[in-house]
N, C-alpha and C. Protein backbone atom coordinates (compact mmCIF):
# COMPACT_ATOMS: atom_id res chain seq x y z
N UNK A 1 116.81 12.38 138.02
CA UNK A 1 116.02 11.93 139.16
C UNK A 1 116.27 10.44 139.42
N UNK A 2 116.13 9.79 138.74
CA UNK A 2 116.20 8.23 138.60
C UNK A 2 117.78 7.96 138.87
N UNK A 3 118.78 8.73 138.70
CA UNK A 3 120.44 8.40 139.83
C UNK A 3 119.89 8.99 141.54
N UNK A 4 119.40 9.71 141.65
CA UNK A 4 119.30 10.30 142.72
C UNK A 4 118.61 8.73 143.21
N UNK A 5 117.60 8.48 142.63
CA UNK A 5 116.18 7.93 143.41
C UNK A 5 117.65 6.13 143.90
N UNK A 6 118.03 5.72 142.71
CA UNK A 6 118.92 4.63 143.04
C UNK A 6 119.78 4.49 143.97
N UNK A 7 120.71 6.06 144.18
CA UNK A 7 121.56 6.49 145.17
C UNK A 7 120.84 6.24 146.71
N UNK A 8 119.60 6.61 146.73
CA UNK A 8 119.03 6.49 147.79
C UNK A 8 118.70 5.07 148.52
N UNK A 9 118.13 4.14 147.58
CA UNK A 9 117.90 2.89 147.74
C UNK A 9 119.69 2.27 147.79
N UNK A 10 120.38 2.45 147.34
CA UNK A 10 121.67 1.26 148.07
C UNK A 10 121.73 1.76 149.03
N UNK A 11 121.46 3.68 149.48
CA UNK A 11 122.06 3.99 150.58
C UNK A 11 121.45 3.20 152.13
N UNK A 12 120.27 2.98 151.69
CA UNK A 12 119.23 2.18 152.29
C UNK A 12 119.50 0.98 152.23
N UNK A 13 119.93 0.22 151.16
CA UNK A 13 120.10 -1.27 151.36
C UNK A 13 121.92 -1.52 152.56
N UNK A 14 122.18 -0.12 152.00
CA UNK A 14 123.29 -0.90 152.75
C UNK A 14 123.52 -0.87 153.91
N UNK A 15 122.55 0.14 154.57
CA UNK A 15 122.74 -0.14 156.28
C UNK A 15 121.64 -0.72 156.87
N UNK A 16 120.41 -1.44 155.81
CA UNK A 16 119.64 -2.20 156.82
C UNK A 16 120.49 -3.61 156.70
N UNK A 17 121.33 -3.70 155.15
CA UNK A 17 122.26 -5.40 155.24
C UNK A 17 123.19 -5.56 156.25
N UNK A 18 123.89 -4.47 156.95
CA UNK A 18 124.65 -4.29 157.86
C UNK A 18 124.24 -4.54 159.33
N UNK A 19 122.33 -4.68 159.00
CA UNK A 19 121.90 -5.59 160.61
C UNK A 19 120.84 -6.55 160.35
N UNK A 20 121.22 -7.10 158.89
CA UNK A 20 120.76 -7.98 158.63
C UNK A 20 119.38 -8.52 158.22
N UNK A 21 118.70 -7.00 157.37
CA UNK A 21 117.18 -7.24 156.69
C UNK A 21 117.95 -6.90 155.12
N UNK A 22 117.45 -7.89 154.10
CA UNK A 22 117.43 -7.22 152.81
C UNK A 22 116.33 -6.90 152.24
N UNK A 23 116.77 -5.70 151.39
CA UNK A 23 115.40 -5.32 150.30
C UNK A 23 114.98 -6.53 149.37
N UNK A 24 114.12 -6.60 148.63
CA UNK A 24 113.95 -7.34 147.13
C UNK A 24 114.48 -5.99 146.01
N UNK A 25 114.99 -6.37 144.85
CA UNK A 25 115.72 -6.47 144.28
C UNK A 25 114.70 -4.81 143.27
N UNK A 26 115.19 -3.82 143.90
CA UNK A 26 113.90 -2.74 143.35
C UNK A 26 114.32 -1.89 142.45
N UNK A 27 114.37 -2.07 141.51
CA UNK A 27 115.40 -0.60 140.37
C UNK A 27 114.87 1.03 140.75
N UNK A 28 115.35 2.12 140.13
CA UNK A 28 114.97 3.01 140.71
C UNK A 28 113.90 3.30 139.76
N UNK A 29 114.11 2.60 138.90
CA UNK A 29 112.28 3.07 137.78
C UNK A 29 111.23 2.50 138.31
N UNK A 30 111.68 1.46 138.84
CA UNK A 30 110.33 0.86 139.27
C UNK A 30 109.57 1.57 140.40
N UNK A 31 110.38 2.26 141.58
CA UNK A 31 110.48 2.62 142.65
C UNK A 31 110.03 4.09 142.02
N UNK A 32 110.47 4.66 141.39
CA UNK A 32 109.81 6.20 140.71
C UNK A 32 108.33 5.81 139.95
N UNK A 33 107.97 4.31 139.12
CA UNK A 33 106.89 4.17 138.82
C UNK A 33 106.29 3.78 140.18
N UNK A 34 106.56 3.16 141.38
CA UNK A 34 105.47 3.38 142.45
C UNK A 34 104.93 4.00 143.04
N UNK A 35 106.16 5.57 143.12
CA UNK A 35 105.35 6.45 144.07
C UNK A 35 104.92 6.88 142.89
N UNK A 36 105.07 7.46 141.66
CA UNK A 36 103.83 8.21 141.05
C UNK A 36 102.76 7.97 140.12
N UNK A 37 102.67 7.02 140.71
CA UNK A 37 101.62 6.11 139.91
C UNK A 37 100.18 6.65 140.38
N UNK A 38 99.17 5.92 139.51
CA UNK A 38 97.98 6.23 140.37
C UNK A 38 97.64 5.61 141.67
N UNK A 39 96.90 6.61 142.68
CA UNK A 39 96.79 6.18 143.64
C UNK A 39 95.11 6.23 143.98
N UNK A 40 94.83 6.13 145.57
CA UNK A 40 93.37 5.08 145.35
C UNK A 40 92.75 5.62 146.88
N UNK A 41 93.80 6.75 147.55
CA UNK A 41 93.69 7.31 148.64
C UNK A 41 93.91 8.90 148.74
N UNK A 42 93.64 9.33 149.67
CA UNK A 42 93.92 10.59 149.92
C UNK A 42 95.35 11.39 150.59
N UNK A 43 96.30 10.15 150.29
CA UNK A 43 97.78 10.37 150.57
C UNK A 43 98.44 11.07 149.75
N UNK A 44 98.76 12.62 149.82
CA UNK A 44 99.57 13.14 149.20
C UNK A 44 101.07 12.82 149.36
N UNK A 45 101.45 12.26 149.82
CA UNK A 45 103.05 12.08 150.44
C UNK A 45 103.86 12.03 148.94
N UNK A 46 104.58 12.62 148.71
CA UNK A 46 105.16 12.93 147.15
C UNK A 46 106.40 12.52 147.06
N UNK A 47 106.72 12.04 145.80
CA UNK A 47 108.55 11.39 146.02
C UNK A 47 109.31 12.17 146.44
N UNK A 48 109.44 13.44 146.09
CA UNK A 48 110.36 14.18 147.25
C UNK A 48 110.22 13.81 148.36
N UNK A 49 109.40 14.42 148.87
CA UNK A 49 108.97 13.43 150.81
C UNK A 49 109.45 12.22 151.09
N UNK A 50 109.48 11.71 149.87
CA UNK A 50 110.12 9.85 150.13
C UNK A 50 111.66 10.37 150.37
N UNK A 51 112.30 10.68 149.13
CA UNK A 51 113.60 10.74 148.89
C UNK A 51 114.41 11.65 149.88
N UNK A 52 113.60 12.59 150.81
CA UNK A 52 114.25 13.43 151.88
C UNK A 52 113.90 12.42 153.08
N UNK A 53 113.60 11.68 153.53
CA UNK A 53 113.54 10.99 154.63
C UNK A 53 114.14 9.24 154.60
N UNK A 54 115.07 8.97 154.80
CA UNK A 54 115.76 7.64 154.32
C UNK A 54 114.37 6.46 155.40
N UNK A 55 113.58 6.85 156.19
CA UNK A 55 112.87 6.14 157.17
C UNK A 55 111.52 5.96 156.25
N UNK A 56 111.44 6.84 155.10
CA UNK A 56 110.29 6.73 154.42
C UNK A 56 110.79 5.41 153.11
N UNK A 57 111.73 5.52 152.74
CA UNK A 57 112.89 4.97 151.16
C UNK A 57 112.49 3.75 151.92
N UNK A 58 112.76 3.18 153.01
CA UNK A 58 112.78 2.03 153.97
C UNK A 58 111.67 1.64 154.11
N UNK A 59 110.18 2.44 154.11
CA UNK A 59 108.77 2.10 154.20
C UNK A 59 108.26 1.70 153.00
N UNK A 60 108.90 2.60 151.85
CA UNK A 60 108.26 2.20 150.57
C UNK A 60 109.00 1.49 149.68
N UNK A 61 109.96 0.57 150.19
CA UNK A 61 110.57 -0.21 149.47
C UNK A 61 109.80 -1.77 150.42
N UNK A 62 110.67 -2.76 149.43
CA UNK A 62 110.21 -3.47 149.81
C UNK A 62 111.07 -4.75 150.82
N UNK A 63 110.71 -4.96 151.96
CA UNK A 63 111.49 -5.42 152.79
C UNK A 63 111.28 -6.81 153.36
N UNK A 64 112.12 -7.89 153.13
CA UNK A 64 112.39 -9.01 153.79
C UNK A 64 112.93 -9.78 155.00
């Protein structure tokens, strides 16, 4: 899971660097400890859901 979850994030870093936003610097553990961490709402949205939508990888990362 954690190659998949990384694969996803360069795939993401590398076409928002290509118009010129970068991420901060997010490993894919950290990024697998965010979405399943505890949460504090009634948002089911599940890392699959993240990892099938590259517009979501882009929401829940972190962007500069």
């Amino acid at each position: 899971m954690l190659a998949e979850i990384d694969e996803k994030i360069k795939k993401v870093e590398r076409a928002f660097s290509r118009i010129g936003y970068f991420a901060e610097n997010v490993s894919a553990e950290d990024f697998c400890h965010h979405m399943t961490g505890e949460i504090f709402s009634e948002d089911r949205t599940t890392l699959r859901d993240v990892l099938d939508s590259e517009s979501l990888v882009v929401y829940t990362n972190w962007w500069r």
